[in-house]
Protein backbone atom coordinates (compact mmCIF):
# COMPACT_ATOMS: atom_id res chain seq x y z
CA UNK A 1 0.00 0.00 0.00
CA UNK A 2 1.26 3.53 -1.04
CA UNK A 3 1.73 6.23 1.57
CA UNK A 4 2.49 9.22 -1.23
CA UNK A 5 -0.06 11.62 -1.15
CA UNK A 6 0.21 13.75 -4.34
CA UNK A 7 0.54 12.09 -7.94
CA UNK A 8 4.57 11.79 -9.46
CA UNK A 9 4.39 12.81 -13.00
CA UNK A 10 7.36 11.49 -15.08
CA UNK A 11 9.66 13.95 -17.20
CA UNK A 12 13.12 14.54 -17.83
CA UNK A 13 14.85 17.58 -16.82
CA UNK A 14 18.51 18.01 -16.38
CA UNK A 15 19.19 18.52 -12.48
CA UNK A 16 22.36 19.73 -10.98
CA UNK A 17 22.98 18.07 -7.41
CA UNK A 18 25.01 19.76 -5.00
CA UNK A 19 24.81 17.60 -1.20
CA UNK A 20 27.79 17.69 1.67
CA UNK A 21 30.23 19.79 -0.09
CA UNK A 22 29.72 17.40 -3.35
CA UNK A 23 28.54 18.60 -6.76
CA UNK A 24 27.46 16.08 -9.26
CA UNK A 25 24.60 15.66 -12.13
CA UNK A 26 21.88 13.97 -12.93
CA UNK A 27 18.13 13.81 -14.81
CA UNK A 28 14.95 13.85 -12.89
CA UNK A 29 13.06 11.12 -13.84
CA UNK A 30 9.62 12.16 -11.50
CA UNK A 31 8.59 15.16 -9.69
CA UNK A 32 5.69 15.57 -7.82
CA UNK A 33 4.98 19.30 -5.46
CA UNK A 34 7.13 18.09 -2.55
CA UNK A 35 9.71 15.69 -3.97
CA UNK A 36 11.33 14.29 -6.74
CA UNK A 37 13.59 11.41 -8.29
CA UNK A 38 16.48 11.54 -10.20
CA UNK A 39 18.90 9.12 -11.58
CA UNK A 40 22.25 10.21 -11.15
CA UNK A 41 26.36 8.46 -10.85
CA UNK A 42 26.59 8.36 -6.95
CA UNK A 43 25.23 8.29 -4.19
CA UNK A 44 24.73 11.71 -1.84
CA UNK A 45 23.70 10.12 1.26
CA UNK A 46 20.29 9.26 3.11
CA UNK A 47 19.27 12.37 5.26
CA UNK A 48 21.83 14.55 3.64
CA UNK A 49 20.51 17.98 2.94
CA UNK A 50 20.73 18.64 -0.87
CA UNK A 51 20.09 21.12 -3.23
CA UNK A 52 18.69 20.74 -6.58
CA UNK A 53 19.12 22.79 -9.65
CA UNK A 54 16.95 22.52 -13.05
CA UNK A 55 17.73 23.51 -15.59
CA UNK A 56 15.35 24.32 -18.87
CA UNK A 57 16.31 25.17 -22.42
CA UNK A 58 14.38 28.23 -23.53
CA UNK A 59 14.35 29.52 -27.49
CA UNK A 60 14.87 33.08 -26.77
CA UNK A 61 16.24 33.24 -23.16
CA UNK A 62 18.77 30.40 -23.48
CA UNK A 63 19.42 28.01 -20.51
CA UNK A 64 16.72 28.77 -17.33
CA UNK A 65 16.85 27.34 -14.06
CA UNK A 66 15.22 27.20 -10.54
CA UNK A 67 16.72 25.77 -7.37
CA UNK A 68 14.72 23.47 -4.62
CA UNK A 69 16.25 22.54 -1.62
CA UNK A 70 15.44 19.00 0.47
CA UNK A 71 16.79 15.96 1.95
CA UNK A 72 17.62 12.93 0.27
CA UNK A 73 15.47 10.36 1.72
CA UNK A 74 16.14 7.15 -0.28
CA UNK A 75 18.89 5.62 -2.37
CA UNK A 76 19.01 2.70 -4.43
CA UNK A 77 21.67 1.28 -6.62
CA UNK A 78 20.32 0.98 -10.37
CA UNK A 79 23.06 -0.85 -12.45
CA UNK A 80 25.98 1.36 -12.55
CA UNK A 81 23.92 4.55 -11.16
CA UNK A 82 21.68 5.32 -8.63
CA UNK A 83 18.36 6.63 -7.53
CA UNK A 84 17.54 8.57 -5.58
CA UNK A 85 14.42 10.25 -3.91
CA UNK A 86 14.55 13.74 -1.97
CA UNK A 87 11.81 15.70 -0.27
CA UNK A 88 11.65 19.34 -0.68
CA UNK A 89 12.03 21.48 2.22
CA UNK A 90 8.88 23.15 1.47
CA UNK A 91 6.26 22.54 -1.82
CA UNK A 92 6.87 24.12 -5.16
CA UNK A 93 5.35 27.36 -5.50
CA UNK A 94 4.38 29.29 -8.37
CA UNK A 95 6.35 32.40 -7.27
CA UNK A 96 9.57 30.63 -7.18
CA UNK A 97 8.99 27.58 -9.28
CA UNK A 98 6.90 28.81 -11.90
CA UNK A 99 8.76 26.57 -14.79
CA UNK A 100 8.71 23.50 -12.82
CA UNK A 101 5.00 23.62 -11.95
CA UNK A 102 4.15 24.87 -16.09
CA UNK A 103 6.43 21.52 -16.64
CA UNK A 104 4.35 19.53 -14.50
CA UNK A 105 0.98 20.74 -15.88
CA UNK A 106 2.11 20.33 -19.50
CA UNK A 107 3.05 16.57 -18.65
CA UNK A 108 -0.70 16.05 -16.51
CA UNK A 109 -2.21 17.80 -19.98
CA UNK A 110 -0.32 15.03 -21.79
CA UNK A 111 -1.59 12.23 -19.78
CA UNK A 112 -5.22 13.38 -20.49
CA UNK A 113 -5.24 12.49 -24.30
């Protein structure tokens, strides 16, 4: 039985990952409002505190990003990379993650038909 609350919608973004002075990147796989996975090279740590950048390729702006910060909560070894699942430190909001959120309803949209 699932505890998760809100839906995970799945979508690629590139993610920079920056936890206990290491820097690394990766590709989110699923975001929901409060959390997200990402497949990345290494581990960061369960309970570390992490930071997350996405980044978002934009025709007349060039490269856009926004930054979330969380804790990992989960890892799990997938081949010869990892997964791994972090909770934000507070839910996305359009004010400061106003591409992510458009990202996610474009994907929900998608799902409809």
């Amino acid at each position: 039985m699932s505890t998760r609350k809100l839906q995970r919608y799945n979508l690629f973004i590139e993610t920079g990952i920056e936890a206990q002075g290491h820097r690394g990147e990766g590709v989110t796989v699923n975001i929901s409002p409060t959390g997200v996975c990402l497949c990345c090279l290494g581990p960061y740590g369960a309970k570390a505190p992490i930071t997350l950048t996405f980044y978002f390729q934009d025709k007349r702006a060039g490269v856009l990003y926004e930054k979330v910060s969380g804790v990992v909560q989960w890892e799990q070894k997938f081949g010869r990379l990892f997964m791994v699942g972090a909770q934000f430190n507070t839910p996305l909001n359009v004010d400061d993650h106003f591409l992510l959120l458009s990202h996610i309803e474009l994907t929900k949209e998608g799902a409809k038909g």
